[in-house]
Protein backbone atom coordinates (compact mmCIF):
# COMPACT_ATOMS: atom_id res chain seq x y z
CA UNK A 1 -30.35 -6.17 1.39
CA UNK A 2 -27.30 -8.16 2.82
CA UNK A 3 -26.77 -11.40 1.51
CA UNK A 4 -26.77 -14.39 3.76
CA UNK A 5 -22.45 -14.74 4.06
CA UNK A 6 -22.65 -10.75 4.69
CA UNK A 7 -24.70 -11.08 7.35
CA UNK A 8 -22.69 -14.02 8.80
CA UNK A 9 -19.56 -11.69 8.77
CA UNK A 10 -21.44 -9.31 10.91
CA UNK A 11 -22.73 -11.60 13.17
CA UNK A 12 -18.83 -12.77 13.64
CA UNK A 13 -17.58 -9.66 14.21
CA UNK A 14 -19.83 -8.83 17.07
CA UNK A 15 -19.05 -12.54 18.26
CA UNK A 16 -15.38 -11.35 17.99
CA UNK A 17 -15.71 -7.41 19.03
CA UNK A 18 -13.66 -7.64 15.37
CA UNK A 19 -13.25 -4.64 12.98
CA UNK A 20 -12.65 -5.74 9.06
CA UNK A 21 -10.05 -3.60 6.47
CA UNK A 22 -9.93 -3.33 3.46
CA UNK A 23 -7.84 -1.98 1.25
CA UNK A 24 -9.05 -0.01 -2.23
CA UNK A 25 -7.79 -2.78 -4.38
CA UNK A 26 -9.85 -5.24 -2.67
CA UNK A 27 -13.13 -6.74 -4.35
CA UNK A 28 -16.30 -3.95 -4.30
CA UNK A 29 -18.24 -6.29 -2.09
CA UNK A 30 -15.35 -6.29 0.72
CA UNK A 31 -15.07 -2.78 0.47
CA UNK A 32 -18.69 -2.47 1.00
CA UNK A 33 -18.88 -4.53 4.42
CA UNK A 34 -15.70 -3.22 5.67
CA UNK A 35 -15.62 -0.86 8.58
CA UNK A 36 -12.87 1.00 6.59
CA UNK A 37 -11.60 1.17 3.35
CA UNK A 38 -7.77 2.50 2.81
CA UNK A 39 -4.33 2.83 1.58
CA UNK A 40 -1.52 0.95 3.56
CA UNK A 41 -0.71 4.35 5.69
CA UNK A 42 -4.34 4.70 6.67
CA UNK A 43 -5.17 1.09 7.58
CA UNK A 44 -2.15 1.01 9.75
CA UNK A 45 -3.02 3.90 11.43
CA UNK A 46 -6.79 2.53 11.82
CA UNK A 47 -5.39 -0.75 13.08
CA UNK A 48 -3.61 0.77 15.33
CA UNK A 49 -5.83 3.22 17.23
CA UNK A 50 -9.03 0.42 17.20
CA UNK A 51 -10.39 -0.81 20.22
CA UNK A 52 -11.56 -3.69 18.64
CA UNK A 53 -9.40 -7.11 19.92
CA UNK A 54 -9.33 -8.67 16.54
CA UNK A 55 -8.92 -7.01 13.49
CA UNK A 56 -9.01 -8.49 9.95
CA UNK A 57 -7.32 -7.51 7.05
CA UNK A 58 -8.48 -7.52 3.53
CA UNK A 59 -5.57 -6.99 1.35
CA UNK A 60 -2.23 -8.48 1.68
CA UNK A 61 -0.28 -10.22 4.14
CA UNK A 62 2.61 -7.79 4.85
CA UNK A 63 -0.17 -5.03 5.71
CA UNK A 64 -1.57 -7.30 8.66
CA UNK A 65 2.00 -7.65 9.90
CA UNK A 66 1.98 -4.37 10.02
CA UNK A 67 -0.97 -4.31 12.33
CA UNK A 68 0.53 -6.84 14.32
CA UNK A 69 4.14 -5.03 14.57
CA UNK A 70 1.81 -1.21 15.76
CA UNK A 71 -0.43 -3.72 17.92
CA UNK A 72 1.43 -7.19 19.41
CA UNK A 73 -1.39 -7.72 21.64
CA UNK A 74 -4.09 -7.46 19.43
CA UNK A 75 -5.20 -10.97 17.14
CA UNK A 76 -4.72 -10.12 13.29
CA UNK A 77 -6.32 -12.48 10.78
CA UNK A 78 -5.89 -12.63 7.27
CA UNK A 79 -8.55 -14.54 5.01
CA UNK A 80 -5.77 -15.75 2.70
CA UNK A 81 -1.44 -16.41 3.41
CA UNK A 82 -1.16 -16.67 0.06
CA UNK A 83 -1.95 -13.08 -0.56
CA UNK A 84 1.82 -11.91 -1.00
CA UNK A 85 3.00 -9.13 -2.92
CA UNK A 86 5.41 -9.44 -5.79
CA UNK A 87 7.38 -6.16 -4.01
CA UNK A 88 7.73 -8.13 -0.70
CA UNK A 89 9.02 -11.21 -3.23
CA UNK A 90 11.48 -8.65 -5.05
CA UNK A 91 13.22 -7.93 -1.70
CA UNK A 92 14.46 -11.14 -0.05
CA UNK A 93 15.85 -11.12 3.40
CA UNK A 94 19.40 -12.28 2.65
CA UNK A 95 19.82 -10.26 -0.21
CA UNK A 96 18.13 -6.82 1.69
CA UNK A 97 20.41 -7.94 4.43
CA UNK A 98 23.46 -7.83 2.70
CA UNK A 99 22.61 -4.73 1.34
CA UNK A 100 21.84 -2.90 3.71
CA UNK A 101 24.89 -3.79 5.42
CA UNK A 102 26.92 -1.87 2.33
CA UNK A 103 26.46 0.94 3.29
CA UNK A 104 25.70 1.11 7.39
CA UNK A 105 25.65 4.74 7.40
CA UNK A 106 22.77 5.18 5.49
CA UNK A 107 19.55 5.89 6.21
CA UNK A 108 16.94 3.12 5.04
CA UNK A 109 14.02 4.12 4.24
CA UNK A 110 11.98 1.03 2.69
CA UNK A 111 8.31 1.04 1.32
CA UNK A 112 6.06 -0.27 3.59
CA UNK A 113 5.51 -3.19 0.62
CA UNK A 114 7.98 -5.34 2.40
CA UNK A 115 8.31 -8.56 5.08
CA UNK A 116 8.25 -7.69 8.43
CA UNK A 117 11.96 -9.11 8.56
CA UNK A 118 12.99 -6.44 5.77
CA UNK A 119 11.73 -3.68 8.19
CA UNK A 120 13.18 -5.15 10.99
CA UNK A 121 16.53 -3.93 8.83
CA UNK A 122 15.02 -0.67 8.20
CA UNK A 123 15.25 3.02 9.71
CA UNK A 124 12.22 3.85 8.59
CA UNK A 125 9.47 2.65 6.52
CA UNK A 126 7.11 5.14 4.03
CA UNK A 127 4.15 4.65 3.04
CA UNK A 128 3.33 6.61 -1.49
CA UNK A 129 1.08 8.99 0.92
CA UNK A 130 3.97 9.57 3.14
CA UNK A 131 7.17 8.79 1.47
CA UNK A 132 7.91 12.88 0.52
CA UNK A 133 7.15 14.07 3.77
CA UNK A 134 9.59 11.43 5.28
CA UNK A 135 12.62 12.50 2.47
CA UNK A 136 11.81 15.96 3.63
CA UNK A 137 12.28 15.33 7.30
CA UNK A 138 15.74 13.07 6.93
CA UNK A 139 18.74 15.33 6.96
CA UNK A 140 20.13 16.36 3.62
CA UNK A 141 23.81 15.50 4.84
CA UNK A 142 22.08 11.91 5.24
CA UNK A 143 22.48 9.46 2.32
CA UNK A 144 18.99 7.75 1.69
CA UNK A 145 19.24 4.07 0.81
CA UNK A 146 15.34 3.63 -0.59
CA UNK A 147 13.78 -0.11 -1.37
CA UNK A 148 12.21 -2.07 -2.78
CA UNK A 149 9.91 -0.44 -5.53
CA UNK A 150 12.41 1.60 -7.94
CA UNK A 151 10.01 3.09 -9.80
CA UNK A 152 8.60 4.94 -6.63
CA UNK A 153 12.54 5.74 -5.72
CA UNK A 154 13.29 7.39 -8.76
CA UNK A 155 9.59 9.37 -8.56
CA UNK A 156 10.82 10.62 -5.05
CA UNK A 157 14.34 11.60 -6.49
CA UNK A 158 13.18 14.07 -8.88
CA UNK A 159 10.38 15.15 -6.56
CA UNK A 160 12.84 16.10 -3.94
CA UNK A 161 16.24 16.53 -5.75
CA UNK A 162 17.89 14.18 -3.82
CA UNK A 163 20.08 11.24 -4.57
CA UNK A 164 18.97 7.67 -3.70
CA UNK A 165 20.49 4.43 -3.54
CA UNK A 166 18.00 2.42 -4.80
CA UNK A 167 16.57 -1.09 -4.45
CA UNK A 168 15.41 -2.99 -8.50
CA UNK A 169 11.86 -4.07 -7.31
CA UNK A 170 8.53 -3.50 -9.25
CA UNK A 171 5.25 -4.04 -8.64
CA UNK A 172 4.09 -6.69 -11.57
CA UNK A 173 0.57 -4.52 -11.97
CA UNK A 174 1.73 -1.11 -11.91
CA UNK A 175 5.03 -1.78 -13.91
CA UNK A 176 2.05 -3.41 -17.24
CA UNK A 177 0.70 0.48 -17.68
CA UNK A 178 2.22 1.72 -21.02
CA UNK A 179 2.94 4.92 -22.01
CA UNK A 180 3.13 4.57 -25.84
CA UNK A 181 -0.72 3.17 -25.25
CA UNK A 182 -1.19 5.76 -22.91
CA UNK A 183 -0.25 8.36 -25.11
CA UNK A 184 -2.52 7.40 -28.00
CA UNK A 185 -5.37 7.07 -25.14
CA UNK A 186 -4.83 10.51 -24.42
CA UNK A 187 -5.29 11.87 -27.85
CA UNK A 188 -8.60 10.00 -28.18
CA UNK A 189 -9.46 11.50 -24.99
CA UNK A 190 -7.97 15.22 -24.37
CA UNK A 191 -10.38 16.53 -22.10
CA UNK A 192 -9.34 13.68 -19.42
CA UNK A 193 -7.06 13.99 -16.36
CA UNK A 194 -4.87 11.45 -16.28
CA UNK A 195 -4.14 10.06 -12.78
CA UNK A 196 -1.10 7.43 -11.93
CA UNK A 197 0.69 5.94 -9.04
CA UNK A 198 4.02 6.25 -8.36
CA UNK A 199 4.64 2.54 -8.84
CA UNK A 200 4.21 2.57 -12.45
CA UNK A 201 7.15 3.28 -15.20
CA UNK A 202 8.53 7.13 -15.42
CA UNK A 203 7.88 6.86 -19.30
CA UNK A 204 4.03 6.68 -17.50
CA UNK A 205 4.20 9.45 -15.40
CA UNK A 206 5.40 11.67 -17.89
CA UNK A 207 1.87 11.80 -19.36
CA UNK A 208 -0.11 11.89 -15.89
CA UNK A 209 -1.46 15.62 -14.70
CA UNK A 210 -1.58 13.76 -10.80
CA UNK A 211 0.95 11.05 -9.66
CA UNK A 212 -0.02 10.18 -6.20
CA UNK A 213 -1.13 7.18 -3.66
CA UNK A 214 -4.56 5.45 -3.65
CA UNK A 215 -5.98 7.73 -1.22
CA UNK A 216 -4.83 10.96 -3.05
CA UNK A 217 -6.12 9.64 -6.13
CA UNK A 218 -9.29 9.48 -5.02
CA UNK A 219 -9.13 12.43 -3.42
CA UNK A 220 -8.63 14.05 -7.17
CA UNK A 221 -11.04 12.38 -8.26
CA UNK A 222 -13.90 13.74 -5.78
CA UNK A 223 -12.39 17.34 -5.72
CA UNK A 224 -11.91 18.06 -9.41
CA UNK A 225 -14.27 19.48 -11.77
CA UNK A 226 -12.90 17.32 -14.61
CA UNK A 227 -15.90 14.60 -15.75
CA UNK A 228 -13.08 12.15 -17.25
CA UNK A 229 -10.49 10.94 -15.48
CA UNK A 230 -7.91 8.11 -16.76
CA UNK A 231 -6.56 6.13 -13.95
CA UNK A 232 -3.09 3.92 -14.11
CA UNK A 233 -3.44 1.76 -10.93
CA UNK A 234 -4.82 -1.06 -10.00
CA UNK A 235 -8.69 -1.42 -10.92
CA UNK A 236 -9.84 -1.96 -7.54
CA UNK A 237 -9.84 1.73 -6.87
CA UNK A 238 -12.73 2.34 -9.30
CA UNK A 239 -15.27 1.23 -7.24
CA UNK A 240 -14.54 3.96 -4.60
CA UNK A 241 -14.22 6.68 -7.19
CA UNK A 242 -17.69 5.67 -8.63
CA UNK A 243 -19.11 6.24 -5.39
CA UNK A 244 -17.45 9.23 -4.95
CA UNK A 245 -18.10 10.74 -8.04
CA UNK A 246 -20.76 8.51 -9.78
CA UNK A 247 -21.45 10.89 -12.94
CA UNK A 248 -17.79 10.70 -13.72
CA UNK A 249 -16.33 9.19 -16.27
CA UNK A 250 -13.70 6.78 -15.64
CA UNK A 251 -11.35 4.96 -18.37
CA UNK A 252 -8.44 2.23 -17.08
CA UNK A 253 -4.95 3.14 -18.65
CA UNK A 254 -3.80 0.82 -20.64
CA UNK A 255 -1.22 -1.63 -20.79
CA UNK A 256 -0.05 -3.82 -23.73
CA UNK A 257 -3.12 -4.14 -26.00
CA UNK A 258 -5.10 -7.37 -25.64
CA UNK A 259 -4.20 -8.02 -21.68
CA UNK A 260 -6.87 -7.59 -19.20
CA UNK A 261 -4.34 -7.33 -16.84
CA UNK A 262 -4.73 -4.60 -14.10
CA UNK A 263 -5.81 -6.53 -11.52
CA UNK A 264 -3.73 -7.71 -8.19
CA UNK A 265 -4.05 -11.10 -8.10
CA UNK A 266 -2.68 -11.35 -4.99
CA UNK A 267 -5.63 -8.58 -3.33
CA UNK A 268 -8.16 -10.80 -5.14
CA UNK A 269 -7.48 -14.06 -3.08
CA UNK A 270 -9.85 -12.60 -0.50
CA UNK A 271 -13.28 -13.57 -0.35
CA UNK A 272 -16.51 -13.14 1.61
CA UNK A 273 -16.35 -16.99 2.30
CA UNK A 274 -12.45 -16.55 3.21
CA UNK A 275 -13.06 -13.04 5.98
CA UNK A 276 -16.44 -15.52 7.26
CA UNK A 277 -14.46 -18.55 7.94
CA UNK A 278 -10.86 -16.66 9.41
CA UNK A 279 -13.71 -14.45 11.81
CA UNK A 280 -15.22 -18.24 12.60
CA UNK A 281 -11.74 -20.21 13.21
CA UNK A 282 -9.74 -17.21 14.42
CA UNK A 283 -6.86 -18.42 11.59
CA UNK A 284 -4.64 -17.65 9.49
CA UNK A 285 -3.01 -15.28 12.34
CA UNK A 286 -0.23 -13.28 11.52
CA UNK A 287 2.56 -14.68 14.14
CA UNK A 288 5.93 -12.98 14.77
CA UNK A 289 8.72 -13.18 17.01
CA UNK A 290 8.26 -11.01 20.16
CA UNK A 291 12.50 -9.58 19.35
CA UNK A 292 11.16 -9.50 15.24
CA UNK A 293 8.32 -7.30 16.37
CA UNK A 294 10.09 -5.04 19.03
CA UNK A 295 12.66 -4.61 16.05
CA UNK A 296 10.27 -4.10 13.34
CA UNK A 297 8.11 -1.70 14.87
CA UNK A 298 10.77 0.94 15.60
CA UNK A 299 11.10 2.11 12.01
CA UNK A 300 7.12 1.92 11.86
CA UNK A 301 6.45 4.22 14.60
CA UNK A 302 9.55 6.26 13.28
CA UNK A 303 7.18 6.54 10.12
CA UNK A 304 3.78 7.31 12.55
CA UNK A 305 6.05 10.17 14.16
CA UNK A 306 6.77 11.56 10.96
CA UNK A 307 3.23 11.19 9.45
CA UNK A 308 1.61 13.03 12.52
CA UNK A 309 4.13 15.31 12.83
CA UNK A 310 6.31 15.05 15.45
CA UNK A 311 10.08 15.16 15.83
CA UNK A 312 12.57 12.11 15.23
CA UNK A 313 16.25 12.19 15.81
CA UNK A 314 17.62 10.77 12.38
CA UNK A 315 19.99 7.28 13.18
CA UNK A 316 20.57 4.60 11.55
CA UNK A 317 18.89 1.91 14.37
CA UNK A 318 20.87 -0.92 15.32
CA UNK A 319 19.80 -4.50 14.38
């Protein structure tokens, strides 16, 4: 039975031939009226190929730029401006700028958890479901400057044996996990697979049996035959695994005992009141610069290429 602001949003979107995102971090009853649920590479993509002329995204304000950078022409709303990210904060332009400009040779290859004017800097931009693929692709001869998250950076390093320069950002939810708790979690719990992102601390991952993105979290936890699973992301995620595997046990990893603190506050600024009234007013729209976008979407669709498999010739591109 929809409630009455659920039914509103549906109304709005038909009003506005509008499609809502969400991402998995998002609040269960977004998730649940979205028209699709994803990690950053997927809602891109979705974005992207829609045929709908206004699209809304439910999750943070660098992932509708994103949609706007793939699709200029189409409106993108956002429920809430204030829904940052404390990687896109960790990675100012100035500072990126300069940086970058060390070593011009370089390949950079930033997270996809940045401002639009950080990719606009960029030679290509990854994605946790995409970012090994992409190392794989870029010429070993090439030296890989990789920002902002480090703890990502120095996952990808030992994944792929290569050497990165690399960016000191953090996400301030996945970098609370801890492994000594983690540890003693385990021990109450041996028969559970333990599940992290890539964000978190390496002295985390040491004691995960998966590391991997939202989506192929999830994906473990539908296609193993484990009934326990401990999960060190953010909490959001749970309500998709319950769905997927309802019977399933599933425990949050902890962080410092005593702090209830593995939410995003930044994903949980968006509200069912917030998507009804953007969908009503048409605002907040994400607005860039026609020369920021034709800039910033070249190491996007470098990614897309890369992603869906076709060829790239590997350059650092001019800005």
């Amino acid at each position: 039975m929809l409630t009455p602001i659920e039914k509103e949003i549906l109304e709005l979107k038909e009003q506005r031939n509008a499609v809502l995102l969400a991402h998995y971090y998002e609040e269960s009853e977004i998730q649940d009226i979205a028209d699709f649920v994803g990690d950053s590479l997927a809602l891109s993509q979705f974005g992207r190929d829609s045929d709908a002329e206004v699209i809304v995204m439910a999750g943070v304000v660098f992932m509708g730029e994103s949609v706007k950078l793939l699709s200029p022409q189409k409106t993108v709303l956002v429920p809430d401006l204030n829904a940052g990210c404390s990687l896109v904060n960790s990675s100012p332009t100035d500072l990126f700028r300069k940086w970058r400009e060390s070593k011009p040779d370089a390949i950079s290859m930033t997270y996809i958890n940045c401002s639009a004017e950080v990719k606009a800097m960029s030679d290509v931009i990854c994605t946790s479901s995409n970012a090994e693929k992409i190392v794989a692709s870029i010429p070993k001869e090439k030296e890989i400057l990789f920002a902002p998250d480090r703890h990502l950076g120095r996952f990808l390093e030992k994944k792929t044996g290569r050497d990165f320069t690399i960016w000191d950002g953090a996400c301030e939810v996945h970098i609370l996990f801890n492994a000594k708790e983690l540890f003693l979690l385990k021990n109450e719990h041996p028969d559970a697979i333990v599940l992290a992102h890539p964000e978190c601390d390496e002295s985390v991952l040491n004691y995960a049996d998966v590391v991997g993105s939202t989506s192929r979290l999830l994906k473990e936890v539908q296609e193993n035959s484990s009934t326990k699973f401990i999960v060190a992301t953010e909490e959001g995620i749970f309500h998709q695994m319950k769905k997927n595997r309802p019977n399933a046990t599933l425990i949050q990893a902890p962080t410092e005992k005593g702090c209830a603190c593995t939410q995003c506050p930044y994903m949980k600024l968006n509200t069912l009141e917030k998507i009804a009234l953007c969908l009503k007013n048409l605002e907040p729209q994400i607005h860039l610069d026609p020369k920021l976008i034709h800039r910033a979407r070249e190491p996007l669709e470098r990614m897309m290429d890369v992603s869906e498999g076709r060829k790239v010739k590997w350059e650092p591109i001019p800005y």
